[in-house]
Protein backbone atom coordinates (compact mmCIF):
# COMPACT_ATOMS: atom_id res chain seq x y z
CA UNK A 1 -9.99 9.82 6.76
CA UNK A 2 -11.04 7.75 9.65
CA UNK A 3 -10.07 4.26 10.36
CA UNK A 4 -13.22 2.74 9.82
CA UNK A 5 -13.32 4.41 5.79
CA UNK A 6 -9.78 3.25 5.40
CA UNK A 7 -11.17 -0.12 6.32
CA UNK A 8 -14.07 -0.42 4.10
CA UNK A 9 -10.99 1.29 1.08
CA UNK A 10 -8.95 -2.16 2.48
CA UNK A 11 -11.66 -4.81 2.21
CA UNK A 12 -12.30 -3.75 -1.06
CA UNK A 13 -8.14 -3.80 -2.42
CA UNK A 14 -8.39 -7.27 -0.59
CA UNK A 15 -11.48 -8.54 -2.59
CA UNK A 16 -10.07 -7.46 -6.12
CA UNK A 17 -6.63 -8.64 -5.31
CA UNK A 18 -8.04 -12.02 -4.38
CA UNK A 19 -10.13 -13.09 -7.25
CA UNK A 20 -6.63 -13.80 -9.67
CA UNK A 21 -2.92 -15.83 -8.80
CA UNK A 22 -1.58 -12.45 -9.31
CA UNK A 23 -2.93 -8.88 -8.81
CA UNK A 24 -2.37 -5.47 -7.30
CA UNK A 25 -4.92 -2.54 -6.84
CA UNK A 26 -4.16 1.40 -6.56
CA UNK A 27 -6.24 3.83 -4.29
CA UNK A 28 -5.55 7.10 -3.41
CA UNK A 29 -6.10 8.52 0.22
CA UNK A 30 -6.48 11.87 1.56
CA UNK A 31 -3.65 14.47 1.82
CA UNK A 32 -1.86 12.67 -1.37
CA UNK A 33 -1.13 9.74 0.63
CA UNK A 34 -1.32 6.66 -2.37
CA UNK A 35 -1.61 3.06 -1.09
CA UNK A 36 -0.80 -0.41 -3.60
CA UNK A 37 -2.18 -4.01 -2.11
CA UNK A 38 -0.35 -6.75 -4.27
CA UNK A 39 0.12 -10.43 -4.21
CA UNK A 40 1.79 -13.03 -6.10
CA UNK A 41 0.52 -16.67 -4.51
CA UNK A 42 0.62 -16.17 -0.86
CA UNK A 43 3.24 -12.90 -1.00
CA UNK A 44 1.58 -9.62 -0.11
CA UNK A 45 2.73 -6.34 -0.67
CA UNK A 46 1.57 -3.35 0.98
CA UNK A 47 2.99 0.07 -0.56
CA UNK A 48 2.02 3.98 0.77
CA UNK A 49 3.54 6.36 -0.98
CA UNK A 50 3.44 10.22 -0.72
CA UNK A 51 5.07 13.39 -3.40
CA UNK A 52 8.22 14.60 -0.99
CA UNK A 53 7.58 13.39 2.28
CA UNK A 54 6.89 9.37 3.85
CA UNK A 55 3.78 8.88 4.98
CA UNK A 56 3.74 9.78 8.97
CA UNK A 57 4.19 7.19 11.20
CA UNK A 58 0.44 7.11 11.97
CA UNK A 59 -0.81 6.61 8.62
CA UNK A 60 1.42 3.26 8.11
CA UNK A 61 0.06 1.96 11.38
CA UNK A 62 -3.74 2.91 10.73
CA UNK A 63 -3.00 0.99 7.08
CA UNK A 64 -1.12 -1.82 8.57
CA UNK A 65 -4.07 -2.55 11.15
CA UNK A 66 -6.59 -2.15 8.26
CA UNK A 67 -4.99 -4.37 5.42
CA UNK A 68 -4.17 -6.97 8.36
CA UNK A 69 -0.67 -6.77 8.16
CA UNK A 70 0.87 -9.29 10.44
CA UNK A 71 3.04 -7.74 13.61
CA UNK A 72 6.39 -8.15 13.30
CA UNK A 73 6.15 -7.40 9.27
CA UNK A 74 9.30 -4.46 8.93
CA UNK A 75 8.80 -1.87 6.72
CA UNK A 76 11.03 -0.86 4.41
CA UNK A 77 11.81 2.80 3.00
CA UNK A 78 12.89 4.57 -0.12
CA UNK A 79 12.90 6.93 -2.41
CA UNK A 80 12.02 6.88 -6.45
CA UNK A 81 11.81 9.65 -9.17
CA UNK A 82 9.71 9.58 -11.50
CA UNK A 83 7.63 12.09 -14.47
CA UNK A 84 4.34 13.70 -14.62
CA UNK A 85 2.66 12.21 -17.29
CA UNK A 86 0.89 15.96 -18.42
CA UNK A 87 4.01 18.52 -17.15
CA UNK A 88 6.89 15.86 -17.69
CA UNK A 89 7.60 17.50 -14.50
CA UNK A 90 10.17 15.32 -11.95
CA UNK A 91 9.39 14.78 -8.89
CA UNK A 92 10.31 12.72 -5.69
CA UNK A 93 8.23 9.87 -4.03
CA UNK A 94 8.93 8.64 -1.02
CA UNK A 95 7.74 4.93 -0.26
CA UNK A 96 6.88 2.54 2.79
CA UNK A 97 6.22 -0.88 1.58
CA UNK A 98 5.64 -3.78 3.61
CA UNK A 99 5.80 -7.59 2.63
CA UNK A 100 4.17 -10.55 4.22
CA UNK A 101 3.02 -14.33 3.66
CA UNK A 102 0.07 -14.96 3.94
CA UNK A 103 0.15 -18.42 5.59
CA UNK A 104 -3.75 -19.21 4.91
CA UNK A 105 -3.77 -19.19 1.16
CA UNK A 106 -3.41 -21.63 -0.97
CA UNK A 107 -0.66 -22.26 -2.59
């Protein structure tokens, strides 16, 4: 998935997210990469998350550059279980989220 596709995937999270006080939107990517854009007021959050492995380090830069995450914004790391809804099948997600104020909305 280029840059530019993730871009246009981006502007439209942004859009839905923006129309209520409080929101989040789910896509998923290419190569089972799965990426959550939520906000609460001016609080983003900005969540990839891949079945047993983090997504590389160049797929959390391409996504930080197109959901305009501001530099300096650390991301944080971990790991959840959860169930397969049809298998009831556990498995392991791994999870890069980043949060971030967004210091042009209203508040």
């Amino acid at each position: 998935m280029t840059m530019q596709t993730i871009a246009r995937v981006a502007k439209v999270m942004r859009f839905d997210i923006d129309l209520a006080p409080k929101a989040w939107t789910r896509r998923n990517l290419p190569r089972g990469l799965s990426v959550v854009l939520s906000h609460d007021g001016p609080a983003y959050r900005l969540a990839m998350a891949r079945r047993d492995v983090y997504p590389s380090p160049e797929e959390i830069d391409v996504c930080c550059r197109a959901y305009n995450v501001p530099e300096g914004a650390e991301p944080n790391r971990f790991i959840t279980q959860t169930y397969l809804p049809k298998t009831n099948c556990r498995v392991t997600i791994h999870v890069v989220e980043i949060t971030w104020q967004d210091l042009d909305s209203p508040q």
